[in-house]
Protein backbone atom coordinates (compact mmCIF):
# COMPACT_ATOMS: atom_id res chain seq x y z
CA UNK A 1 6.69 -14.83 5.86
CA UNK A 2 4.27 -12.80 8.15
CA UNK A 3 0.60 -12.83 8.56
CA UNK A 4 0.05 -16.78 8.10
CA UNK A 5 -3.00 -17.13 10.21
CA UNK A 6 -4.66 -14.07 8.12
CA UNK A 7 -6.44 -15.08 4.64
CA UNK A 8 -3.99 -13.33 2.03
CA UNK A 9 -1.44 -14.67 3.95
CA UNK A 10 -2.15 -18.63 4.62
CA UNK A 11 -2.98 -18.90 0.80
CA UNK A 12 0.43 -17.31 -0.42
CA UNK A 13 2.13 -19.36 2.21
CA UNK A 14 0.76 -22.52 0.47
CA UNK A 15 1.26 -21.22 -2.63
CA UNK A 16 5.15 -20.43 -2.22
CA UNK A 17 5.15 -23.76 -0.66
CA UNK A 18 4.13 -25.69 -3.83
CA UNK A 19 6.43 -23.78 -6.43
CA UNK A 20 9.30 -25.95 -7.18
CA UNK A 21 11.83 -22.67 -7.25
CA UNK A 22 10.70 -22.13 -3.58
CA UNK A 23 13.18 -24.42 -1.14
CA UNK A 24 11.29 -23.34 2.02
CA UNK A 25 8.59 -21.20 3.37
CA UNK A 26 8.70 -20.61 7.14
CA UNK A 27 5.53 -18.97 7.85
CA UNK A 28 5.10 -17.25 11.36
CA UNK A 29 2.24 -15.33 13.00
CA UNK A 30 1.48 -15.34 17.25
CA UNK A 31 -1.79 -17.38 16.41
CA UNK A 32 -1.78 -21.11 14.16
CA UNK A 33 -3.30 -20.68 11.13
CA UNK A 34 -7.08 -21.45 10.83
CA UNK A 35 -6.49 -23.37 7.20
CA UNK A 36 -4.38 -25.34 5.94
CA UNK A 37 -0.87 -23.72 4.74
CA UNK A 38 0.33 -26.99 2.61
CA UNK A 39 4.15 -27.45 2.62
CA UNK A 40 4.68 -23.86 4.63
CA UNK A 41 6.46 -24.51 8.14
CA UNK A 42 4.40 -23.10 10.37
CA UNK A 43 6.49 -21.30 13.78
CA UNK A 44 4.59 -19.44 16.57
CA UNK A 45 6.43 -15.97 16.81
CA UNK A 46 5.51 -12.65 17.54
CA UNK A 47 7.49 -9.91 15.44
CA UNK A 48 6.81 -7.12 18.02
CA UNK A 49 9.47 -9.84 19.98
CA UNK A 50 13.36 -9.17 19.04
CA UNK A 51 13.28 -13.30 19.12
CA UNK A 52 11.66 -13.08 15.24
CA UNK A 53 15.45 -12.29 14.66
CA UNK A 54 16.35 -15.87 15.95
CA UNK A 55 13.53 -17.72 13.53
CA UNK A 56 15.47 -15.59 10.71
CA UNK A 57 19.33 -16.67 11.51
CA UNK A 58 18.47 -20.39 12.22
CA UNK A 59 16.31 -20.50 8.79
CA UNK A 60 18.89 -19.23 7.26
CA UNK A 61 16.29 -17.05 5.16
CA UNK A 62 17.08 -15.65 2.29
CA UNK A 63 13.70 -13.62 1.43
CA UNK A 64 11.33 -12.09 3.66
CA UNK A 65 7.90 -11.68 3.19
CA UNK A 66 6.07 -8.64 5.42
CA UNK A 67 2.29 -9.67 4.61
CA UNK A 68 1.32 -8.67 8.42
CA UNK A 69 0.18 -4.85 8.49
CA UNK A 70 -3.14 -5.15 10.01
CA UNK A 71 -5.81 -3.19 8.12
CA UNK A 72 -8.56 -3.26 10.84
CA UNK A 73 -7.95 -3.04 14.60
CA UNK A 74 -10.93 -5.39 15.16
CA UNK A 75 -9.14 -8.11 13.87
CA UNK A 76 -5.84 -7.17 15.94
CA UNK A 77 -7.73 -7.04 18.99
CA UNK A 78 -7.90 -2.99 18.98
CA UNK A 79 -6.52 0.11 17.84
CA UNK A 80 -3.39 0.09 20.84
CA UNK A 81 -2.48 -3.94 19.48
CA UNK A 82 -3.18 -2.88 16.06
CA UNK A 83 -0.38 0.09 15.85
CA UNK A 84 2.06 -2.06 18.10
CA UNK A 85 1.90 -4.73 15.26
CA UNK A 86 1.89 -2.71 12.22
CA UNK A 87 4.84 0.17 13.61
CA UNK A 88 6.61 -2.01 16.27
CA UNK A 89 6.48 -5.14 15.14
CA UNK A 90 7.90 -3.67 11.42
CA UNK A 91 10.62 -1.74 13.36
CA UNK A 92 11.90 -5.35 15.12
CA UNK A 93 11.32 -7.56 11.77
CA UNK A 94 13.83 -5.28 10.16
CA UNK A 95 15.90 -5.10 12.83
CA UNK A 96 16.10 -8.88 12.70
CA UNK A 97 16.91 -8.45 8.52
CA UNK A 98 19.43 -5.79 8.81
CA UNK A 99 21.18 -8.10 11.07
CA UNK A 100 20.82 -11.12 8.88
CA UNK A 101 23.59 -11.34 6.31
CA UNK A 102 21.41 -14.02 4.64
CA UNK A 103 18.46 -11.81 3.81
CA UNK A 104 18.99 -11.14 -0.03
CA UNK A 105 15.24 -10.07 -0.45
CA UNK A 106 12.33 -8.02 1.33
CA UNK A 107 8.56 -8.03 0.03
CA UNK A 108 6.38 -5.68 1.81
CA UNK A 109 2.52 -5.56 1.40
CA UNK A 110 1.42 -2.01 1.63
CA UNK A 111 -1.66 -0.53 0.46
CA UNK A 112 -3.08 3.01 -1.47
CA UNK A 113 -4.40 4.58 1.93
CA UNK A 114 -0.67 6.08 2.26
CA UNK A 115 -1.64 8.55 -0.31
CA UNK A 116 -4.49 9.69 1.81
CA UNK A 117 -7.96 11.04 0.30
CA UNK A 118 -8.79 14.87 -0.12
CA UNK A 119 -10.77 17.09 -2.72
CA UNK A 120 -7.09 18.29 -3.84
CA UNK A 121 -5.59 14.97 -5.13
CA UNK A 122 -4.72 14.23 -8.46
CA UNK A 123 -6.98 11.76 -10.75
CA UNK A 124 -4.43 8.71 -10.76
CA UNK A 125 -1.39 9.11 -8.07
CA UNK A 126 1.82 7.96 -9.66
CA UNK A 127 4.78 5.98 -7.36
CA UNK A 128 6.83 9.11 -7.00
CA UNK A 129 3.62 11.24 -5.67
CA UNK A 130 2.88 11.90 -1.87
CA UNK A 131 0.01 12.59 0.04
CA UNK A 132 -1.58 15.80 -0.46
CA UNK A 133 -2.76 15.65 3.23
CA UNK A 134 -1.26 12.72 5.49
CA UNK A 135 -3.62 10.06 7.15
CA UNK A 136 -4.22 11.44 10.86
CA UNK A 137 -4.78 7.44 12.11
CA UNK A 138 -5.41 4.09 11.82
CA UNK A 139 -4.07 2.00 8.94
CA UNK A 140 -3.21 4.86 6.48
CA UNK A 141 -0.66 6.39 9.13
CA UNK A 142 0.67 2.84 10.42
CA UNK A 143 1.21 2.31 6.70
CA UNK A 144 3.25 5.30 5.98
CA UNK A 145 5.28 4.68 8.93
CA UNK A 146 5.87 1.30 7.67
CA UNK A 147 7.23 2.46 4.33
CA UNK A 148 9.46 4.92 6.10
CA UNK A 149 10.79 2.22 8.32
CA UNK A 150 11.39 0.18 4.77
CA UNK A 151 13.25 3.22 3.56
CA UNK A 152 15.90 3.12 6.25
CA UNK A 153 16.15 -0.36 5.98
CA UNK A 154 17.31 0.18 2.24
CA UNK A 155 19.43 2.68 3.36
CA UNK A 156 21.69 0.28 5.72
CA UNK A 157 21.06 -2.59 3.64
CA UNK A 158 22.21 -1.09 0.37
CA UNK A 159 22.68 -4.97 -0.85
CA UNK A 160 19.54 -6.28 -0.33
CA UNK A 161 16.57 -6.14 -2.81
CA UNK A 162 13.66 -4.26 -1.66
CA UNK A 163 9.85 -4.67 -3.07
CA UNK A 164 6.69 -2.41 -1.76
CA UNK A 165 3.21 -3.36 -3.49
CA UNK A 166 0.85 -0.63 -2.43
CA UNK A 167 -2.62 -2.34 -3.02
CA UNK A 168 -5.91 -1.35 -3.78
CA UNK A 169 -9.05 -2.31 -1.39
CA UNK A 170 -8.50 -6.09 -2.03
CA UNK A 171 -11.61 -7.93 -2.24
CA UNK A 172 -13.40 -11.11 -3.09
CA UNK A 173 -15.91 -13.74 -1.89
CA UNK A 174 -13.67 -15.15 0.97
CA UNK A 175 -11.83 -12.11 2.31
CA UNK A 176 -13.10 -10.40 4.61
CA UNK A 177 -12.07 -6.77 4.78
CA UNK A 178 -13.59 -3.55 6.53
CA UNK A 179 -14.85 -2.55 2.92
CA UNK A 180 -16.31 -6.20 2.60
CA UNK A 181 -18.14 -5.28 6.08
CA UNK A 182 -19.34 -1.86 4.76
CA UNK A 183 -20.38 -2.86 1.91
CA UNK A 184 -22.85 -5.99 3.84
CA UNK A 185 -24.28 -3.72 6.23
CA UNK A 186 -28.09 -3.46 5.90
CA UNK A 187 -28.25 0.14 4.88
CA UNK A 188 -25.44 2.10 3.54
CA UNK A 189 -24.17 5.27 4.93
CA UNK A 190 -22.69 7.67 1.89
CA UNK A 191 -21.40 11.06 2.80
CA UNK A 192 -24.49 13.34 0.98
CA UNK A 193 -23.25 15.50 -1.75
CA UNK A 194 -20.38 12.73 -3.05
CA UNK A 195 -19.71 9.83 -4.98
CA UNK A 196 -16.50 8.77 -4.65
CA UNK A 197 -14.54 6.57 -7.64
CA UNK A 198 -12.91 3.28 -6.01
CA UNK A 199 -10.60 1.02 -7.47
CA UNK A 200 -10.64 -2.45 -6.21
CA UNK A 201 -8.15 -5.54 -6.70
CA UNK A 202 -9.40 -8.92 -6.58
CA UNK A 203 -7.77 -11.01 -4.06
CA UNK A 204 -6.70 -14.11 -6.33
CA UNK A 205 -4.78 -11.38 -7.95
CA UNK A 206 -3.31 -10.26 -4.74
CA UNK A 207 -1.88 -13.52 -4.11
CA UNK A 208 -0.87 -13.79 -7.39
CA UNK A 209 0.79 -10.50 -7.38
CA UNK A 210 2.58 -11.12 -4.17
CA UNK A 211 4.17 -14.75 -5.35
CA UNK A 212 5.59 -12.99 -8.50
CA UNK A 213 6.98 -10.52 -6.06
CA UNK A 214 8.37 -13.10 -3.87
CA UNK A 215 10.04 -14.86 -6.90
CA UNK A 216 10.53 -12.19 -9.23
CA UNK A 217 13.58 -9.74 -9.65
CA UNK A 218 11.77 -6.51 -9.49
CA UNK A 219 11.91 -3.81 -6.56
CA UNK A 220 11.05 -0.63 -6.14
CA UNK A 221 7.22 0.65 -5.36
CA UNK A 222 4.59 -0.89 -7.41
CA UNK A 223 0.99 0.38 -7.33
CA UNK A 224 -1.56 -2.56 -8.20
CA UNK A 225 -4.96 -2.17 -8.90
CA UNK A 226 -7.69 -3.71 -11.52
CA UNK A 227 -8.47 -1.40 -14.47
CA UNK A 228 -11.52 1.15 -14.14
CA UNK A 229 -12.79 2.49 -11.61
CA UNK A 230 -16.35 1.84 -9.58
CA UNK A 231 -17.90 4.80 -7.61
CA UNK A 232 -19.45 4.41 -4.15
CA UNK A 233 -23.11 4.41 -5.28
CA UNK A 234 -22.57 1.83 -8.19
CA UNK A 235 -20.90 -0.11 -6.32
CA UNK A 236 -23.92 0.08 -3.37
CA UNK A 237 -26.23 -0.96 -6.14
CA UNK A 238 -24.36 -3.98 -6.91
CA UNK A 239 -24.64 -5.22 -3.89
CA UNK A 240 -28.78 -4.34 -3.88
CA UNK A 241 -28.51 -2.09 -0.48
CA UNK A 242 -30.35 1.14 0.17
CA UNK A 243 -28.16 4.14 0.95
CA UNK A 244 -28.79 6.78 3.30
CA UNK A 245 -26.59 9.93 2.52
CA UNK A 246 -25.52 11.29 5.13
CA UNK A 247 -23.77 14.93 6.01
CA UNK A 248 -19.89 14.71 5.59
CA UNK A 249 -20.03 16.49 9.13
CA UNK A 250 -21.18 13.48 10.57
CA UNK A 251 -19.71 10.33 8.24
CA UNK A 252 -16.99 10.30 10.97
CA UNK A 253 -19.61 9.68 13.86
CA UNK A 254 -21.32 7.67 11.47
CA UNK A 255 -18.26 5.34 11.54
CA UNK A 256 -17.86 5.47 14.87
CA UNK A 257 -21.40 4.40 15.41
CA UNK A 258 -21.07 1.14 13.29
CA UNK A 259 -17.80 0.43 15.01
CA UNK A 260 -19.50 0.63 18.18
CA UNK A 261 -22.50 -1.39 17.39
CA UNK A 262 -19.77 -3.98 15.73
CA UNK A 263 -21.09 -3.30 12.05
CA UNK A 264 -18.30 -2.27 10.60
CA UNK A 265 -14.91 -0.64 11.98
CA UNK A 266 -14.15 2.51 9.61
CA UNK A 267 -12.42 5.71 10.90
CA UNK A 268 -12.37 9.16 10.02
CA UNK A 269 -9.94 8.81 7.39
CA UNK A 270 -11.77 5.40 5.47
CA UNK A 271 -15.13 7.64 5.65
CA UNK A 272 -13.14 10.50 4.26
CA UNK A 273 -11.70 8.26 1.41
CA UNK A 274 -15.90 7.41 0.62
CA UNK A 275 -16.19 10.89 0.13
CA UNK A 276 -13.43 12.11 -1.97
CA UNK A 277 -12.21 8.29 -3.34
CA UNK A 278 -8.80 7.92 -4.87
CA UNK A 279 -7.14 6.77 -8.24
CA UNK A 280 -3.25 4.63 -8.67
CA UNK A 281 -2.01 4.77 -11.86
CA UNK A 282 -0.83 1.27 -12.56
CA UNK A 283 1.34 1.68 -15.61
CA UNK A 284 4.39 0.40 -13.48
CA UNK A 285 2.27 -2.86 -12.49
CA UNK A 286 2.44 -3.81 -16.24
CA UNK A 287 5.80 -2.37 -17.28
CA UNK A 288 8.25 -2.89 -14.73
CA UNK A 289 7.05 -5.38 -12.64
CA UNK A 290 5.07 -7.08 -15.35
CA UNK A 291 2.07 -7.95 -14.03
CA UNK A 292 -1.32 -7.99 -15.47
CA UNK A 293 -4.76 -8.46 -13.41
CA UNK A 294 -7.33 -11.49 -14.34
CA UNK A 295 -10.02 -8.88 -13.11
CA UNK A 296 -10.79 -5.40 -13.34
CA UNK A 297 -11.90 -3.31 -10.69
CA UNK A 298 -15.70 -3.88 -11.47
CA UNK A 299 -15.19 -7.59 -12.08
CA UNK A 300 -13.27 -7.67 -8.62
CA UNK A 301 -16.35 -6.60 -6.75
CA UNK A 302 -18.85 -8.06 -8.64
CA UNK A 303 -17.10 -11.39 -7.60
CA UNK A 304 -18.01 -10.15 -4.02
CA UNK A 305 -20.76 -8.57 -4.62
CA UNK A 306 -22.23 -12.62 -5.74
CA UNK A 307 -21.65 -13.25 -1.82
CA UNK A 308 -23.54 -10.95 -0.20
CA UNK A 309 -27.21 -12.05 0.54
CA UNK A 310 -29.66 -9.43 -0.74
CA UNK A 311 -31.86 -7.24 1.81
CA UNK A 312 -35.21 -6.00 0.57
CA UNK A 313 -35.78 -4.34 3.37
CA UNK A 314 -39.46 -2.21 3.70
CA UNK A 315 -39.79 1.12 3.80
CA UNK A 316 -40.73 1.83 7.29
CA UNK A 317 -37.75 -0.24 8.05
CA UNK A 318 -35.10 2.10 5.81
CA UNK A 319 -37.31 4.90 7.36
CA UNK A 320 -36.01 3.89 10.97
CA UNK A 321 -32.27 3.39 9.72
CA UNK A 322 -32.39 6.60 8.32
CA UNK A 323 -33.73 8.84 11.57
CA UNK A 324 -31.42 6.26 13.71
CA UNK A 325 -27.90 7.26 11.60
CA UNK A 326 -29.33 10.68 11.28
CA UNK A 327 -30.60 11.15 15.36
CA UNK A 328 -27.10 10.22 16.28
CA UNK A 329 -25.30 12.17 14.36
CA UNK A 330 -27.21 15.39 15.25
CA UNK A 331 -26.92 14.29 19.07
CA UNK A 332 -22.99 13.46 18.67
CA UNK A 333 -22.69 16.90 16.91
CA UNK A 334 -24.96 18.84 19.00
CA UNK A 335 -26.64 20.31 16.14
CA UNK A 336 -29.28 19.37 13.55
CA UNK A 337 -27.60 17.62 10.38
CA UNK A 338 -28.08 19.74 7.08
CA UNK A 339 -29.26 17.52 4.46
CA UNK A 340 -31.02 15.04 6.63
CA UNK A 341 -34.09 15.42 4.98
């Protein structure tokens, strides 16, 4: 299993690790996991490195677990380490199970960004469905090169079992996600003119969706997310911030702003998805791979939303986020921002 030292990851390790129909879980990651991962074997191994193949053959592993595509390049050190973990290190850990006659069983983590965000999308994206417009970077393109490396795989490994969960934002009170991040900073930038509908999926579910997928029979592509949906601005009021809308001109620089001030690291394409949203149909969560989640979408983030420490900030204060986001943007763009009144 990948992605140990990450949240998600260290719980499911310890998780697998206590279910009697689980012999062994050999959990590997380049850093040692911050927590405690209970029975898990725990092996220092980077899967950019052709060695992973080595941890695989002398485990004599029988089902691997992909839990490492890295959502946020702040947490991977960058964008450059980021892309060589998610696309590079993919391309070598199935490398390593192609080779491995013992590999019986692949679960990959993947997540809704691969069907992008536009104006032009349909209300609820089905399994079969593709991107109206691809993601032009960050996690949204590593992911869809990801799944295309996965689809190869099953093509020379006809014989081996092969499960993609694309996942909804995942959040909760102890992950910490770059929606967890936008959604704490002290004023809110929302693109002016939208309000986007999010889904969410809580991340007890997440684990528990990923152990059923790890001992479970069923492959194929699965999109999981809690039932309903939660726009931008509800969800802003949940949490009890202000919002500042914001032209969709300048939500990109926006982003780029709070990444640079280390508020929160969002590209183009995540400030794009706050304007336009996205909907999974999850009818193949409940019928084919049988799964049914203890929260809904707004029950998922109100569970976060109990974590964040409300801001009442005063008006002159709002008043100075406001002309800050807004000077920015006209200075980044060159040109004052329409709607910035």
């Amino acid at each position: 299993m990948t992605g140990v030292s990450r949240h998600l990851g260290g719980v499911l390790a310890r998780r697998l690790a206590a279910d009697p129909s689980v012999d062994k879980v050999i959990g590997v990651d380049v850093i040692p996991p911050p927590r405690d991962i209970g029975g898990a074997e725990f092996i220092r191994a980077d899967i950019r490195n052709p060695m992973i193949g080595k941890v695989i053959a002398q485990g004599d592993v029988d089902t691997v677990v992909h839990a490492n595509v890295i959502a946020t390049p702040t947490f991977a050190g960058g964008r450059t380490p980021q892309k060589e973990i998610n696309v590079i290190g993919t391309m070598q850990l199935l490398a390593a199970c192609q080779k491995a006659s013992s590999v019986k069983r692949l679960v990959v983590k993947s997540t809704a960004a691969v069907y992008g965000s536009t104006p032009r999308d349909p209300a609820m994206f089905t399994e079969e469905m593709s991107a109206k417009r691809l993601p032009s970077s960050g996690f949204g393109k590593d992911s869809i090169e990801v799944e295309g490396y996965v689809r190869g795989f099953a093509r020379r490994r006809p014989d081996a079992e092969i499960l993609t969960l694309r996942f909804a934002n995942i959040i909760g009170p102890r992950i910490r996600t770059s929606i967890t991040d936008y959604f704490n900073l002290p004023v809110i930038p929302v693109p002016f003119g939208y309000d986007a509908r999010l889904q969410f999926f809580h991340e007890d579910d997440a684990i528990a969706a990923l152990a059923r997928g790890v001992t479970g029979s069923a492959t194929g592509v699965v999109n999981l997310a809690g039932d309903g949906v939660l726009t931008v601005l509800q969800a802003a009021s949940l949490v009890r911030r202000p919002v500042v809308l914001v032209p969709m001109a300048a939500a990109g620089t926006i982003g780029g702003l709070g990444k640079r001030f280390g508020l929160v690291d969002f590209n183009a394409d995540q400030m794009t998805y706050l304007a336009f949203g996205r909907g999974m149909d999850t009818t193949a969560m409940r019928k084919s791979f049988g799964f049914q989640p203890s929260f809904s979408t707004r029950a998922a983030f109100e569970d976060f939303a109990r974590t964040v420490t409300p801001i009442y900030p005063s008006v002159d204060a709002v008043s100075g986020a406001v002309g800050g986001l807004v000077g920015a943007a006209q200075q980044v763009l060159g040109r004052p921002a329409r709607g910035s009144h």
